[in-house]
C-alpha atoms as a PDB file:
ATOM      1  CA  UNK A   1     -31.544   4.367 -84.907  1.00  0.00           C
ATOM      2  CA  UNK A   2     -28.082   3.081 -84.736  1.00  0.00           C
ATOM      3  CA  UNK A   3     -24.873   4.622 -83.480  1.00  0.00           C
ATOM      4  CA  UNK A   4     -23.744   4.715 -87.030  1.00  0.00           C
ATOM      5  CA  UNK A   5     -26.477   6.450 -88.803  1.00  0.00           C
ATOM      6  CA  UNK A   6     -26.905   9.275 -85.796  1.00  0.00           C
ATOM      7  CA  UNK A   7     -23.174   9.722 -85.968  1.00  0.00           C
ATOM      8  CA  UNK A   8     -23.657  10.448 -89.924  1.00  0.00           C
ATOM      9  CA  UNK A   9     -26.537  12.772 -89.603  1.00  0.00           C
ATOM     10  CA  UNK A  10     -24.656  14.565 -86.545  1.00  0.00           C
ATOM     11  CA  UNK A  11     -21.789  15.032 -89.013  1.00  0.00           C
ATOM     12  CA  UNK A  12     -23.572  16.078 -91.498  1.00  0.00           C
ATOM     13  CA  UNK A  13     -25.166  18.487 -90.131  1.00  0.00           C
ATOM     14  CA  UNK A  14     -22.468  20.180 -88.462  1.00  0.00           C
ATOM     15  CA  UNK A  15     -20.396  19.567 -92.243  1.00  0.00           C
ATOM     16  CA  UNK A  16     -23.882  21.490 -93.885  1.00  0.00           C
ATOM     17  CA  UNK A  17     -23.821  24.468 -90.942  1.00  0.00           C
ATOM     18  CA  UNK A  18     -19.636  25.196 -91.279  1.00  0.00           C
ATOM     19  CA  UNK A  19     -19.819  25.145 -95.040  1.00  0.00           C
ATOM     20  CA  UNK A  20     -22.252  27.365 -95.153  1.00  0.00           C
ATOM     21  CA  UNK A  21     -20.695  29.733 -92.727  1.00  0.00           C
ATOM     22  CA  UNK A  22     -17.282  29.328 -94.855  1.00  0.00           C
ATOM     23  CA  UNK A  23     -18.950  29.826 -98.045  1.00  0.00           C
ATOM     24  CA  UNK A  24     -20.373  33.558 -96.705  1.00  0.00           C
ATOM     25  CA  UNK A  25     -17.104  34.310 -95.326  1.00  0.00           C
ATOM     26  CA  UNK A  26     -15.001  33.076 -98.271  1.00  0.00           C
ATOM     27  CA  UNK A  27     -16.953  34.615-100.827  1.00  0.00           C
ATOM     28  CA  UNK A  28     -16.891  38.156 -99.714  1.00  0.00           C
ATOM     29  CA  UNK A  29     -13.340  37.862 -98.746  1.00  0.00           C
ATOM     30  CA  UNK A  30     -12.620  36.817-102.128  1.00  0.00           C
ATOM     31  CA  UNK A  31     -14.599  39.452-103.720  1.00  0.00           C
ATOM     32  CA  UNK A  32     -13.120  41.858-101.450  1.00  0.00           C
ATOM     33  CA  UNK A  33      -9.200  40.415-102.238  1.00  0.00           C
ATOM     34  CA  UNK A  34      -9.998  40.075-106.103  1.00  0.00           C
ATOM     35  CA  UNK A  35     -11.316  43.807-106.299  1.00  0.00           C
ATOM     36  CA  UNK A  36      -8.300  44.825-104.218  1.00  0.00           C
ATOM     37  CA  UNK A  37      -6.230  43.340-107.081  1.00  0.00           C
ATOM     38  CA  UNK A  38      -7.696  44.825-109.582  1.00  0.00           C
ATOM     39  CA  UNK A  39      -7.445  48.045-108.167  1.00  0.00           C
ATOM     40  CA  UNK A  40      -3.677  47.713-107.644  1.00  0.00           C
ATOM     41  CA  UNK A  41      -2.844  46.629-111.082  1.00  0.00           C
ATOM     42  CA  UNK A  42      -5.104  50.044-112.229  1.00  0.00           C
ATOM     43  CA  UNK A  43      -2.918  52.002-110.132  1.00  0.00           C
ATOM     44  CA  UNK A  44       0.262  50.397-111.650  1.00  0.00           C
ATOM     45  CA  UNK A  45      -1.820  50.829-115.380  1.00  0.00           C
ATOM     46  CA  UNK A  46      -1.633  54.593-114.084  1.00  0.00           C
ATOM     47  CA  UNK A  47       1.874  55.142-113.093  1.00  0.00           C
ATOM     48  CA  UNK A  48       2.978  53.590-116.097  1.00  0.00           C
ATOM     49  CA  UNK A  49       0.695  56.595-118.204  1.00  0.00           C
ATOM     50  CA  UNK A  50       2.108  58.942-115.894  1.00  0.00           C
ATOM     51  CA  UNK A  51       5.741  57.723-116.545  1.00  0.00           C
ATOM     52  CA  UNK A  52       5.267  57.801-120.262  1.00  0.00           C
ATOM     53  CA  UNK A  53       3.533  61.620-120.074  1.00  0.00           C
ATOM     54  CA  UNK A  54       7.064  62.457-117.687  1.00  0.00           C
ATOM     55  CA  UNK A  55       9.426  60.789-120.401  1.00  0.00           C
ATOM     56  CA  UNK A  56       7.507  62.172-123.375  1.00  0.00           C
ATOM     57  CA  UNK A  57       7.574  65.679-121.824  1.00  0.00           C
ATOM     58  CA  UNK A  58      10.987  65.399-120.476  1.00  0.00           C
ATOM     59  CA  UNK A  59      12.395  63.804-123.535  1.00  0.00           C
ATOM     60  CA  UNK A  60      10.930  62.906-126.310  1.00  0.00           C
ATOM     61  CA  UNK A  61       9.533  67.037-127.016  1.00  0.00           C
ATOM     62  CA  UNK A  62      12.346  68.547-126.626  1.00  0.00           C
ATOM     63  CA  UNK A  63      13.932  66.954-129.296  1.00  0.00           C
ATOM     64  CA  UNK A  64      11.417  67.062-131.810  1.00  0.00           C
ATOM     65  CA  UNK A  65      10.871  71.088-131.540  1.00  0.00           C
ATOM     66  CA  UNK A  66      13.059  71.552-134.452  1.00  0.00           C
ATOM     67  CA  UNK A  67      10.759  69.186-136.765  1.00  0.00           C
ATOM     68  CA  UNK A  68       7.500  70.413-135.049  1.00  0.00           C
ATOM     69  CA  UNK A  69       8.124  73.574-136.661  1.00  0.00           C
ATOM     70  CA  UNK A  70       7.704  72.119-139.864  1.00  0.00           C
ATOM     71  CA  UNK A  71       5.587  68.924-139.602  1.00  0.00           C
ATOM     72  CA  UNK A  72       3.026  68.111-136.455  1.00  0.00           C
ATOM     73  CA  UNK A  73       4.383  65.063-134.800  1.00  0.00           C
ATOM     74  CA  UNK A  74       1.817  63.696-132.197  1.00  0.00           C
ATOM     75  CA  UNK A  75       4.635  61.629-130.833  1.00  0.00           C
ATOM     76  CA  UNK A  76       5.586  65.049-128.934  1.00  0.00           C
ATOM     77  CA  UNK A  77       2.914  65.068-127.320  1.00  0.00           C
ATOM     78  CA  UNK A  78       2.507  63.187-123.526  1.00  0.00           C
ATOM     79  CA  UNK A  79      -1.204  62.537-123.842  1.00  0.00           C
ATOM     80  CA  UNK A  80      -0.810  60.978-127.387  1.00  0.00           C
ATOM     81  CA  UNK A  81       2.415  58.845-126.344  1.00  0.00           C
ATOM     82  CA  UNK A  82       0.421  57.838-123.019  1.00  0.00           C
ATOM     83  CA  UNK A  83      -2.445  56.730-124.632  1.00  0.00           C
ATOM     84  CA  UNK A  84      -0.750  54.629-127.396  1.00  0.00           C
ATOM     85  CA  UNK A  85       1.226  53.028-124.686  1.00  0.00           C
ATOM     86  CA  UNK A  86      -1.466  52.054-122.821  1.00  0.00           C
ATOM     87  CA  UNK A  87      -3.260  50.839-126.039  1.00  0.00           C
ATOM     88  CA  UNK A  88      -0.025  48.299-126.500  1.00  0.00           C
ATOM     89  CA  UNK A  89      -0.656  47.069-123.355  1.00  0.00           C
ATOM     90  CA  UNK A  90      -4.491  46.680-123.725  1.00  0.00           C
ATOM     91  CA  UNK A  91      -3.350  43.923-126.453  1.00  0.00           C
ATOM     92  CA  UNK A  92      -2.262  41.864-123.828  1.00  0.00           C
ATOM     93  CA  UNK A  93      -4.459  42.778-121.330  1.00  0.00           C
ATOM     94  CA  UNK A  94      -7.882  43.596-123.068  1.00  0.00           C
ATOM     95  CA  UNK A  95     -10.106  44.067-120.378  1.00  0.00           C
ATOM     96  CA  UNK A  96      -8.176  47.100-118.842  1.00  0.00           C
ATOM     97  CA  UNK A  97      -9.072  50.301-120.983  1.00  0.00           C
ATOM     98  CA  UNK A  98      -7.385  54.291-120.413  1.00  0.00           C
ATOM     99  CA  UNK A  99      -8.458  57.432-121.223  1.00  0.00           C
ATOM    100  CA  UNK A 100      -7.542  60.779-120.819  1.00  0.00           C
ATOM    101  CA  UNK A 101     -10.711  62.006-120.479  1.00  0.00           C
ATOM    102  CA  UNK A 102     -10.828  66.111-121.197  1.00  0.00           C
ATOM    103  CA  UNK A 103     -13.339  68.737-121.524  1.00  0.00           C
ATOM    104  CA  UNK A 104     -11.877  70.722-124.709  1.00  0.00           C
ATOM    105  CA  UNK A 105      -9.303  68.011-126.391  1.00  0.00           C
ATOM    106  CA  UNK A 106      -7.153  68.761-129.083  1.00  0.00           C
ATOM    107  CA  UNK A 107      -7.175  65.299-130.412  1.00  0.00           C
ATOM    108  CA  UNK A 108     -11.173  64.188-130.466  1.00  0.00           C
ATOM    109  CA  UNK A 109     -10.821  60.913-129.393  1.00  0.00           C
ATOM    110  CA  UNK A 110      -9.726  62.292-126.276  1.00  0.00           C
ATOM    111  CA  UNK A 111     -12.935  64.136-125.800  1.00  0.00           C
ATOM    112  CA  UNK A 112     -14.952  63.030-122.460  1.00  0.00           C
ATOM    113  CA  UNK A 113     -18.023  61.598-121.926  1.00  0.00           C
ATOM    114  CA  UNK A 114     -20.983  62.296-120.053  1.00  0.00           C
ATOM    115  CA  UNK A 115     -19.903  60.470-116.945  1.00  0.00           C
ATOM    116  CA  UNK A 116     -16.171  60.924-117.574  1.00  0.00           C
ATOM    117  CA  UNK A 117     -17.121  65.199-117.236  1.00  0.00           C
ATOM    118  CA  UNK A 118     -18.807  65.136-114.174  1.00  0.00           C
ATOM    119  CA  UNK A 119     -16.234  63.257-112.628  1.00  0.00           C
ATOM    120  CA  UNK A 120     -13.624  66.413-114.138  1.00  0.00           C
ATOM    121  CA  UNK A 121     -16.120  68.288-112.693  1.00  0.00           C
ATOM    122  CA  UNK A 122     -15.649  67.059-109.083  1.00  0.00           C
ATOM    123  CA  UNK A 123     -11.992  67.587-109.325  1.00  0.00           C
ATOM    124  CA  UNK A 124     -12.533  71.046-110.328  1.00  0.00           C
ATOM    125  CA  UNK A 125     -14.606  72.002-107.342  1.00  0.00           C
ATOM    126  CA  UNK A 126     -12.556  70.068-104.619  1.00  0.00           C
ATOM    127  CA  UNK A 127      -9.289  70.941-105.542  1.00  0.00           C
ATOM    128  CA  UNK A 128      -7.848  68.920-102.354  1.00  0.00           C
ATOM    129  CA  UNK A 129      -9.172  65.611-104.270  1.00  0.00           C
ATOM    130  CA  UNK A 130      -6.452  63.934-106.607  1.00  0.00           C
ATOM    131  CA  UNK A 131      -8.143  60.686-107.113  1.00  0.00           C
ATOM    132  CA  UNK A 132     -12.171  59.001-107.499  1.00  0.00           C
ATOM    133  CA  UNK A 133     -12.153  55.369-107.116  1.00  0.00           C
ATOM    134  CA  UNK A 134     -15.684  53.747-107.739  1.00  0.00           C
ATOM    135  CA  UNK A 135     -18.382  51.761-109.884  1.00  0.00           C
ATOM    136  CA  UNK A 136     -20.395  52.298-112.426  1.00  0.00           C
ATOM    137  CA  UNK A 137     -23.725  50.244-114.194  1.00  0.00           C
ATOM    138  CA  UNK A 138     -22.771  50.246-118.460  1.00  0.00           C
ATOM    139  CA  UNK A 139     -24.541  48.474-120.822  1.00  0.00           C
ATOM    140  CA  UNK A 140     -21.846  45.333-120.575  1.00  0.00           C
ATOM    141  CA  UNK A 141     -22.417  45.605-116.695  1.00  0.00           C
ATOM    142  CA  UNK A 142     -20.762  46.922-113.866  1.00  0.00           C
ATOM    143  CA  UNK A 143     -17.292  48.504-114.159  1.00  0.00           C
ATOM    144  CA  UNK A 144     -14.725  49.474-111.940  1.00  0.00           C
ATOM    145  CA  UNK A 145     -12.866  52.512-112.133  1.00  0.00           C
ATOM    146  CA  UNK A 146      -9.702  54.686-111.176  1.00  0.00           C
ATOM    147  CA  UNK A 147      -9.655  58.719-111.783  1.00  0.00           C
ATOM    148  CA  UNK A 148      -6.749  61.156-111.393  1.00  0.00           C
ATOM    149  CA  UNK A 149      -6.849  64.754-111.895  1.00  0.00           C
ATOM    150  CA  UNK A 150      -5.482  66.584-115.170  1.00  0.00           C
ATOM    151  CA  UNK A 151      -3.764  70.040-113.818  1.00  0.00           C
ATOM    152  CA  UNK A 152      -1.673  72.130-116.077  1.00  0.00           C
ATOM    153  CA  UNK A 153       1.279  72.684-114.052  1.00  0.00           C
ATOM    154  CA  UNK A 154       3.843  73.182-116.489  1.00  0.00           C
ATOM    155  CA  UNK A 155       3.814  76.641-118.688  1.00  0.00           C
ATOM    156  CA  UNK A 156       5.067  74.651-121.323  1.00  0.00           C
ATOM    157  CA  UNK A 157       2.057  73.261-122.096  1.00  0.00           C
ATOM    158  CA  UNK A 158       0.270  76.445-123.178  1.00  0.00           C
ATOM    159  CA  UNK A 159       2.523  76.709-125.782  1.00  0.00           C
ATOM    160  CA  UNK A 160       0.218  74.126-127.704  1.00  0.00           C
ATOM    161  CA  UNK A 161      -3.179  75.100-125.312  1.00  0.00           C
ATOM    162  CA  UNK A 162      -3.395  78.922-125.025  1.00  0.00           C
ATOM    163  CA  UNK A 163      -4.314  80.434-127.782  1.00  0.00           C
ATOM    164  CA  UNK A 164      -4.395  79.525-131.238  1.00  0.00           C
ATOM    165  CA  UNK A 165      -1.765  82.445-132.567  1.00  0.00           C
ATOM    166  CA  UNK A 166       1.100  81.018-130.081  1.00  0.00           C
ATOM    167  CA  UNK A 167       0.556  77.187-131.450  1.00  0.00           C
ATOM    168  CA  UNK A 168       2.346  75.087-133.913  1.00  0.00           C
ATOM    169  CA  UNK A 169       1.290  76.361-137.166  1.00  0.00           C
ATOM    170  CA  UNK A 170       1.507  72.853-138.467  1.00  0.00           C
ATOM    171  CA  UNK A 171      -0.567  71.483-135.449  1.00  0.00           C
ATOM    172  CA  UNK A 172      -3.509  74.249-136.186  1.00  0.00           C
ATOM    173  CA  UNK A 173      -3.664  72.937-139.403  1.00  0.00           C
ATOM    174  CA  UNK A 174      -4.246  69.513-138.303  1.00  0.00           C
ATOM    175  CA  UNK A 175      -6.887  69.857-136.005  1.00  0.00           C
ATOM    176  CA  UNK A 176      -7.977  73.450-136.434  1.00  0.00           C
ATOM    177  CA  UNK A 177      -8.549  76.442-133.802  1.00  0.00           C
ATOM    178  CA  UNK A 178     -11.859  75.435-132.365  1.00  0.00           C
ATOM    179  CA  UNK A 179     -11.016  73.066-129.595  1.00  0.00           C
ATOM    180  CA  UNK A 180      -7.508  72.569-127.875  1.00  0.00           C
ATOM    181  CA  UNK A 181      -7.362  75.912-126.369  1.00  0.00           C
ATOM    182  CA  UNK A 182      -8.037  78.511-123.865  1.00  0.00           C
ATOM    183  CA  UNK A 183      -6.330  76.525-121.149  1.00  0.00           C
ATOM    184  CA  UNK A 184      -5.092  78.427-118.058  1.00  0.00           C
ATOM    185  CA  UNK A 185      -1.803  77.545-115.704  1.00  0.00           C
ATOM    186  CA  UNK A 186      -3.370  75.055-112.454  1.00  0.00           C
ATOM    187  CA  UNK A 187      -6.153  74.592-114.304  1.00  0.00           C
ATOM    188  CA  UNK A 188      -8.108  71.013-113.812  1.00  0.00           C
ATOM    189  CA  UNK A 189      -8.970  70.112-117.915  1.00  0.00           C
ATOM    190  CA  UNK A 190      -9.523  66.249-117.756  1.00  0.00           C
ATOM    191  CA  UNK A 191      -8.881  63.352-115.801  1.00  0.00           C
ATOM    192  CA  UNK A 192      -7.113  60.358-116.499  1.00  0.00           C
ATOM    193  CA  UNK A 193      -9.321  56.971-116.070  1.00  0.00           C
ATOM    194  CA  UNK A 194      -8.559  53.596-115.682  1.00  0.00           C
ATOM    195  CA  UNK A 195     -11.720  51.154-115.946  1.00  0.00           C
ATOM    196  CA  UNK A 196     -12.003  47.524-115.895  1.00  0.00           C
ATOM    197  CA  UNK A 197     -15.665  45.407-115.798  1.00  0.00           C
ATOM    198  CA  UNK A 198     -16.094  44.260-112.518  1.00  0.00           C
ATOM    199  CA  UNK A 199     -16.967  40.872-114.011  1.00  0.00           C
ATOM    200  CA  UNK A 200     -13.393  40.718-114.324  1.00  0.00           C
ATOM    201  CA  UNK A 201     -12.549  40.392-110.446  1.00  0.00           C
ATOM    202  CA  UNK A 202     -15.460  38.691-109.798  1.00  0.00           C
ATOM    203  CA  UNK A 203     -14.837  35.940-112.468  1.00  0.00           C
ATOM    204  CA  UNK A 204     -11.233  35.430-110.484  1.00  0.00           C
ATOM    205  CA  UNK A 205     -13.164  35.271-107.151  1.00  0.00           C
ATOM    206  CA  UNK A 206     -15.470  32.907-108.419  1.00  0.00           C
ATOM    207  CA  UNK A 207     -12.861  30.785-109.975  1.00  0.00           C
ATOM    208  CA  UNK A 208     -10.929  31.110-106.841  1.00  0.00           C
ATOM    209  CA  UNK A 209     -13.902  30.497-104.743  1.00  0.00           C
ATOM    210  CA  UNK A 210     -14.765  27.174-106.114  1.00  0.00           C
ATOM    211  CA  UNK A 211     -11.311  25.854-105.618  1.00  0.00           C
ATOM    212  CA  UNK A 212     -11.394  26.717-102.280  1.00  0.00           C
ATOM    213  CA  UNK A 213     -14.999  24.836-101.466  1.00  0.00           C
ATOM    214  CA  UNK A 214     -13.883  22.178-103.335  1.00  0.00           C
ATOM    215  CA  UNK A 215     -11.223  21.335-101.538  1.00  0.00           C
ATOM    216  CA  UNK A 216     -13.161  22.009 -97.923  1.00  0.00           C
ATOM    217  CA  UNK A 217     -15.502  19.642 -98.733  1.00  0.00           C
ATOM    218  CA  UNK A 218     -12.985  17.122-100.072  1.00  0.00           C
ATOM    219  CA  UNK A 219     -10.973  17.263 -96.744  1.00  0.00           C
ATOM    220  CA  UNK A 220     -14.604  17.190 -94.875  1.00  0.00           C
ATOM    221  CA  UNK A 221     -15.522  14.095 -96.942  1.00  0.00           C
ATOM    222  CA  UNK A 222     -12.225  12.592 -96.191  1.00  0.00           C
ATOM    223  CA  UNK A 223     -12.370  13.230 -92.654  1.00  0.00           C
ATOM    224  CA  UNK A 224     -16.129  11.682 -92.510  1.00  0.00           C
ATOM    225  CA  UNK A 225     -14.720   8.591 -94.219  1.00  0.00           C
ATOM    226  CA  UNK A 226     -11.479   8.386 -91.646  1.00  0.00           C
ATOM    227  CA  UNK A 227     -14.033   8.605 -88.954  1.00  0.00           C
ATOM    228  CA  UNK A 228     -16.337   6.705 -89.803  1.00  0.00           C
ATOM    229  CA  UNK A 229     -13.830   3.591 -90.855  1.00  0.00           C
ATOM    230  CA  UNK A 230     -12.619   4.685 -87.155  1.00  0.00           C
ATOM    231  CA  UNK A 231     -15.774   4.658 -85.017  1.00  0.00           C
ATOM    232  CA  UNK A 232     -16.537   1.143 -86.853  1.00  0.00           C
ATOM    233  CA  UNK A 233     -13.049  -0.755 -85.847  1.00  0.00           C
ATOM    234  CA  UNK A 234     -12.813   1.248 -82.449  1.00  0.00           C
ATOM    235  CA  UNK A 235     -16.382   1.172 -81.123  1.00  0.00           C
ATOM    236  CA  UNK A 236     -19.558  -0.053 -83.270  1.00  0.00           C
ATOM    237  CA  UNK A 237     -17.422  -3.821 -83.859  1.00  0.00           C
ATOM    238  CA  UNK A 238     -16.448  -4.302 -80.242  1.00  0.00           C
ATOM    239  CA  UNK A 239     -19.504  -3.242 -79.109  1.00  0.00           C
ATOM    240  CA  UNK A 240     -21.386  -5.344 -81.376  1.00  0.00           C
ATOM    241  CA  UNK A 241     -19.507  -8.427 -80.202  1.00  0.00           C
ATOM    242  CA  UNK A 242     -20.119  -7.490 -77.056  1.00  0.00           C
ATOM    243  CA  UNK A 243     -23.283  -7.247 -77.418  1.00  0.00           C
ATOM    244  CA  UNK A 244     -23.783 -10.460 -79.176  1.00  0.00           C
ATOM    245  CA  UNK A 245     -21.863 -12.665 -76.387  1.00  0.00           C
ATOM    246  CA  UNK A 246     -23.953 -10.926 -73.462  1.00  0.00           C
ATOM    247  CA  UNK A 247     -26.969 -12.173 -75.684  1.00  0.00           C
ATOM    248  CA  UNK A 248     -25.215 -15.515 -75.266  1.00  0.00           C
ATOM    249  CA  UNK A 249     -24.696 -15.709 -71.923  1.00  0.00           C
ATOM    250  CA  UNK A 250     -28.309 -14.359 -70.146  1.00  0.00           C
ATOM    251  CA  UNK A 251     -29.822 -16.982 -72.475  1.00  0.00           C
ATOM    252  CA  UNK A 252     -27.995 -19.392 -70.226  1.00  0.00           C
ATOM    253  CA  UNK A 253     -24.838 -20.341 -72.885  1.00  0.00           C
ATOM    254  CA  UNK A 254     -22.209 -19.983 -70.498  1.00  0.00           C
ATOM    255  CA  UNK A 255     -19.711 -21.902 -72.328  1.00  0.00           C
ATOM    256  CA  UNK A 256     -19.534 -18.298 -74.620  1.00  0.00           C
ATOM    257  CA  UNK A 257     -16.293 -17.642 -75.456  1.00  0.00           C
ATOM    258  CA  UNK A 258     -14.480 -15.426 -73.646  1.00  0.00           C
ATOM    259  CA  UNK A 259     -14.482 -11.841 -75.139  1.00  0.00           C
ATOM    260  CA  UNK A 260     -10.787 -11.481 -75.890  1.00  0.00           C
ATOM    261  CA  UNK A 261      -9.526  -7.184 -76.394  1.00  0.00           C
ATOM    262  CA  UNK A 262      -6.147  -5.867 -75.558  1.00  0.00           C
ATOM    263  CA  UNK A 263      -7.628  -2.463 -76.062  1.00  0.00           C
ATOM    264  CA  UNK A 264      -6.492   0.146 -72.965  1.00  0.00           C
ATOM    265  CA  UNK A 265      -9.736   2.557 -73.544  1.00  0.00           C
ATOM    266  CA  UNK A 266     -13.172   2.463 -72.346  1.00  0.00           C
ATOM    267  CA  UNK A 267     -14.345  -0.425 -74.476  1.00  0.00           C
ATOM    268  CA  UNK A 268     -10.926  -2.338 -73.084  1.00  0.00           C
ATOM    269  CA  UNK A 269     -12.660  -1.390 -69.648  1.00  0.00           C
ATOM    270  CA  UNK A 270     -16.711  -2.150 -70.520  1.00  0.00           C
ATOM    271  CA  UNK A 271     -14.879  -5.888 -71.756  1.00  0.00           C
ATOM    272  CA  UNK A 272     -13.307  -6.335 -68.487  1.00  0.00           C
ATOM    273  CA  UNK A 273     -16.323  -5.701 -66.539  1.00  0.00           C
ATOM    274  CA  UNK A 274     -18.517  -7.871 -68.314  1.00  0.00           C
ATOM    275  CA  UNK A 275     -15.658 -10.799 -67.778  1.00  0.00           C
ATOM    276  CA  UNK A 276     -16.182  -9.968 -64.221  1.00  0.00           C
ATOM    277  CA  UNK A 277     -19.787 -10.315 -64.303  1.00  0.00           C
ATOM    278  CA  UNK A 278     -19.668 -12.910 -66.427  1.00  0.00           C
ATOM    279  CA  UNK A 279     -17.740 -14.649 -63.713  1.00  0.00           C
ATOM    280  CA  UNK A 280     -19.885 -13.932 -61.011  1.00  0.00           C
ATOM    281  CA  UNK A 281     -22.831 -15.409 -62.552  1.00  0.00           C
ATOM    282  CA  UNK A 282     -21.090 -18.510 -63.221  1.00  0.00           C
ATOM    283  CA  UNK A 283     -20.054 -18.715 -59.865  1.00  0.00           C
ATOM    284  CA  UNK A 284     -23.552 -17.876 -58.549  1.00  0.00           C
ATOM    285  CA  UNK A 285     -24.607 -20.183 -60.845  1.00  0.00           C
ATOM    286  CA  UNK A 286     -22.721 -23.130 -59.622  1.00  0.00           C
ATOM    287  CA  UNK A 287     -23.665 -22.171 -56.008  1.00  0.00           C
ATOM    288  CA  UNK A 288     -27.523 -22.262 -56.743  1.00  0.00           C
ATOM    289  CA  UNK A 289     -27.063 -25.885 -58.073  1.00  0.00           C
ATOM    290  CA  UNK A 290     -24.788 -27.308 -55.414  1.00  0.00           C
END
């Protein structure tokens, strides 16, 4: 087999073994980084709810009391505004959804579901937990999701959520007495919920992921060229010259030309040894036939 060839499949080898090792490493980091992104940008899809509910609350409601009176204006309310915010933004950025999940809505569609309950559920019997972050298998796949706890900290709010008799007249009329009420101050009634399909992350990892193996084994393949273009003008041509004049000379050609390398390393050093012996022989040569 020649120095060449073993070089390759040396190289190739240890090219196979490191990509593989990078491709494990790479892919979970990636994974990991991508689902660390997603995660942040839920949090900031959060804050932004929670900033509209504080603004709404703050002031938006107080202004429209005098109307509310009169005419039910959802736009008073921080759950509505928060929700139709967040549904602007979904426009852009479709993949994200938000809900404020709760156990006895006002407004239906803010009703919760099976899994969005027990998840109320858990904030209601560890009150010293403010947040669930996990996954979840849905019929589209696995999702990713963010949960904050609903408390009613402001007395304000029972205004609308106590009891029917102390509510807007003209919000009782719009969605009647049966749900919306019997809500109590500190009280844990829903949870807000960001959720995103983990396919999402992992379709940036992946994406991600390929650029980066691409471009390891383009730099491998470039460095197997480099060194292979190198090992050929340093070592396999002078040796193979080499090689062919000592051929030349113990088949008794001694008027071989003389193998000519300015070359300081170790095949600089292998040429001027075989001058030297080269030398000798002619000299020994020349004795044996005086």
């Amino acid at each position: 087999m020649k120095l060449l060839l073993k070089f390759n499949l040396i190289f190739v080898l240890v090219f196979a073994a490191g990509l593989a090792v990078t491709a494990y490493i790479a892919r979970d980091l990636l994974r990991a980084n991508a689902e660390a992104e997603v995660a942040g940008n839920a949090r900031l899809l959060m804050e932004s709810a929670v900033a509209a509910r504080t603004f709404t609350s703050n002031q938006i409601a107080p202004l429209l009391q005098t109307q509310m009176k009169y005419t039910f204006l959802p736009q008073s309310v921080p759950a509505y505004v928060a929700t139709e915010v967040l549904g602007e933004l979904r426009k852009k950025y479709p993949e994200y959804s938000y809900k404020e999940a709760t156990l006895n809505p006002t407004n239906p569609r803010d009703r919760a579901v099976e899994w969005e309950a027990d998840l109320v559920n858990q904030f209601r019997n560890n009150s010293t937990v403010t947040e669930y972050i996990g996954q979840r298998d849905t019929p589209v796949g696995r999702t990713f999701y963010i949960a904050r706890a609903m408390k009613i900290t402001n007395p304000n709010c029972l205004v609308c959520h106590s009891v029917p008799d102390a509510a807007p007249a003209p919000m009782v009329q719009k969605y009647g007495t049966a749900n919306g009420f019997g809500w109590n101050l500190n009280e844990v009634i829903g949870a807000q919920v960001v959720s995103v399909p983990m396919e999402v992350p992992f379709k940036r990892a992946e994406q991600t992921f390929g650029v980066f193996m691409s471009l390891i084994v383009g730099v491998f393949l470039t460095i197997g060229v480099v060194l292979n273009l190198m090992l050929w003008a340093l070592v396999i041509r002078p040796v193979t010259r080499l090689s062919g004049l000592a051929d030349r000379v113990s088949m008794g050609e001694m008027e071989a030309p003389e193998f000519e390398t300015k070359a300081r390393d170790e095949i600089g050093t292998l040429a001027e040894s075989f001058g030297r012996m080269r030398k000798s022989l002619v000299q020994a040569m020349k004795m044996l036939e005086s």
